[in-house]
Protein backbone atom coordinates (compact mmCIF):
# COMPACT_ATOMS: atom_id res chain seq x y z
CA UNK A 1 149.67 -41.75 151.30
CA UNK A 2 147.25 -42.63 148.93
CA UNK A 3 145.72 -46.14 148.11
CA UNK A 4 147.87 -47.21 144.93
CA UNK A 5 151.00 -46.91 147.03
CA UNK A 6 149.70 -48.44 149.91
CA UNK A 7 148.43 -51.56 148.30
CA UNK A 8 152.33 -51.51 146.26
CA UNK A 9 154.08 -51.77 150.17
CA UNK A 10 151.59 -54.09 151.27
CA UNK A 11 152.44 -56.36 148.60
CA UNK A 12 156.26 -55.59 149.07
CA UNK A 13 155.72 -56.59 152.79
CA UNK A 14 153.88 -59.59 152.28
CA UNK A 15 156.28 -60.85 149.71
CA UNK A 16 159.48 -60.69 151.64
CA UNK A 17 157.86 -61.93 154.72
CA UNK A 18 156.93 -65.19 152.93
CA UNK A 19 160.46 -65.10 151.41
CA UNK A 20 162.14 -64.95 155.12
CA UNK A 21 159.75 -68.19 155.77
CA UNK A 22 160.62 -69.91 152.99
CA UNK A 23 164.35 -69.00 153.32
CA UNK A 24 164.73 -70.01 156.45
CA UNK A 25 164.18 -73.54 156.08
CA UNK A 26 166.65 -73.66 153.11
CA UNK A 27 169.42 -71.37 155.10
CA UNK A 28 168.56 -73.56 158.48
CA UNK A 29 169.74 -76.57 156.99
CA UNK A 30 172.75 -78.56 158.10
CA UNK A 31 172.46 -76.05 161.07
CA UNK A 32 169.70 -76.88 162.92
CA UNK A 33 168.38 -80.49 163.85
CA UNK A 34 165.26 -80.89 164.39
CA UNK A 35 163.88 -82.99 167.42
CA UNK A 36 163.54 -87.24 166.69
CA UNK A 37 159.73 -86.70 166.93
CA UNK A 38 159.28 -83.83 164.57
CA UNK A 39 161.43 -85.85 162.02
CA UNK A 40 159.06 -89.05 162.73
CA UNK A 41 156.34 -87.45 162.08
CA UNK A 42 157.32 -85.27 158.58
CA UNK A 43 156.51 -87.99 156.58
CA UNK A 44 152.31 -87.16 157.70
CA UNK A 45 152.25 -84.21 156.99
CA UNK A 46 150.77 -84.33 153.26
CA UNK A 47 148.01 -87.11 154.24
CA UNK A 48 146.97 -84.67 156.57
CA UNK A 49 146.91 -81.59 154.70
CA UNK A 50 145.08 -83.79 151.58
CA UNK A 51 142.47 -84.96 153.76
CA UNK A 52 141.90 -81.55 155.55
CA UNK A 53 141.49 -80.10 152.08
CA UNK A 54 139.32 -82.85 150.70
CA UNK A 55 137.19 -84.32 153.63
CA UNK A 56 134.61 -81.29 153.99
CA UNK A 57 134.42 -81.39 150.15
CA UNK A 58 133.09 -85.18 150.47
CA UNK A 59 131.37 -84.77 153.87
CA UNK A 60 129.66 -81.44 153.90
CA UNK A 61 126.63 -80.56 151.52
CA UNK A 62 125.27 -77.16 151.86
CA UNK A 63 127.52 -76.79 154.88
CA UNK A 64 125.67 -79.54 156.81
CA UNK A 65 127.33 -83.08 157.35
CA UNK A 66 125.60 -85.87 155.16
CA UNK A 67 126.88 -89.07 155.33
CA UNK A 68 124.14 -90.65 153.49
CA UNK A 69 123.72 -92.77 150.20
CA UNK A 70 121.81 -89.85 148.74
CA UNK A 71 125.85 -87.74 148.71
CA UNK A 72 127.70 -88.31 145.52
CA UNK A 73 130.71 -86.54 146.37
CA UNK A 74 131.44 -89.37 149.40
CA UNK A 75 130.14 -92.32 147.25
CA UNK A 76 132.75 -90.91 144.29
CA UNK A 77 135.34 -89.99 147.54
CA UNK A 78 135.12 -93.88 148.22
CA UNK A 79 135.46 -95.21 144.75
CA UNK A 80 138.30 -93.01 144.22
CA UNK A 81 139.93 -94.39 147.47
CA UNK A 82 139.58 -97.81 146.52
CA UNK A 83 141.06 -97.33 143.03
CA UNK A 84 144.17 -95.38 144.69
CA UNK A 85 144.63 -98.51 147.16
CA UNK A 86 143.85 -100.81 144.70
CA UNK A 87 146.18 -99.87 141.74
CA UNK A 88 148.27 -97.08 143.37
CA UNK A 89 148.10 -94.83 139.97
CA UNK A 90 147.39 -91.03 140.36
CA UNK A 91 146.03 -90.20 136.88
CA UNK A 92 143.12 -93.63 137.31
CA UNK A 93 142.18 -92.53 140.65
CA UNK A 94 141.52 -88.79 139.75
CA UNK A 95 139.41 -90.45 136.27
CA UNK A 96 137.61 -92.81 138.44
CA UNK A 97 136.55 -90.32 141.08
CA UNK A 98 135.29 -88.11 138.44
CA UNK A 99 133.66 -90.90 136.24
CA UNK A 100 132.18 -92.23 139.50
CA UNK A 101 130.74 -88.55 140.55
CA UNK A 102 129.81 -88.34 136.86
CA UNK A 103 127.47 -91.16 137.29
CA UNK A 104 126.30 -90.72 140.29
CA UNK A 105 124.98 -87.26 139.55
């Protein structure tokens, strides 16, 4: 078997295994209920994944933790959280974290 092919059935493999994971939520439905504490907690599930994709971005510099006024990426994180909970808009909180990391550079 040479490489080519190989790389053509991994790719054929991976693909239908993430279809039969994706599929199986949309064919599971209406069949299967999910525990009251699983439902409960569905509603966390972005929040988490957002701040577990942007936390080390803020926190980490040169993959060491700095917390201190000298990191523009958490001063900019902060700004951007206060415009969010301030005027709940998308579009001004991305502009104002980048205008305040802008700045602060």
């Amino acid at each position: 078997m040479n490489w080519p092919n190989t790389w053509i059935w991994l790719w054929l493999i991976c693909g239908l295994i993430t279809f039969a994971i994706r599929y199986s939520f949309i064919a599971l439905e209406g069949h299967v209920r999910p525990p009251g504490w699983f439902v409960r907690w569905l509603p966390f599930v972005p929040i988490a994944a957002l701040t577990a994709l942007t936390a080390p971005e803020l926190l980490l510099v040169s993959g060491k933790l700095d917390l201190g006024a000298d990191n523009p990426r958490l001063w900019a994180g902060l700004i951007a959280i206060a415009v969010a909970a301030r005027w709940r808009n998308t579009l001004l909180t991305i502009a104002g974290g980048f205008a305040a990391f802008w700045l602060l550079r």
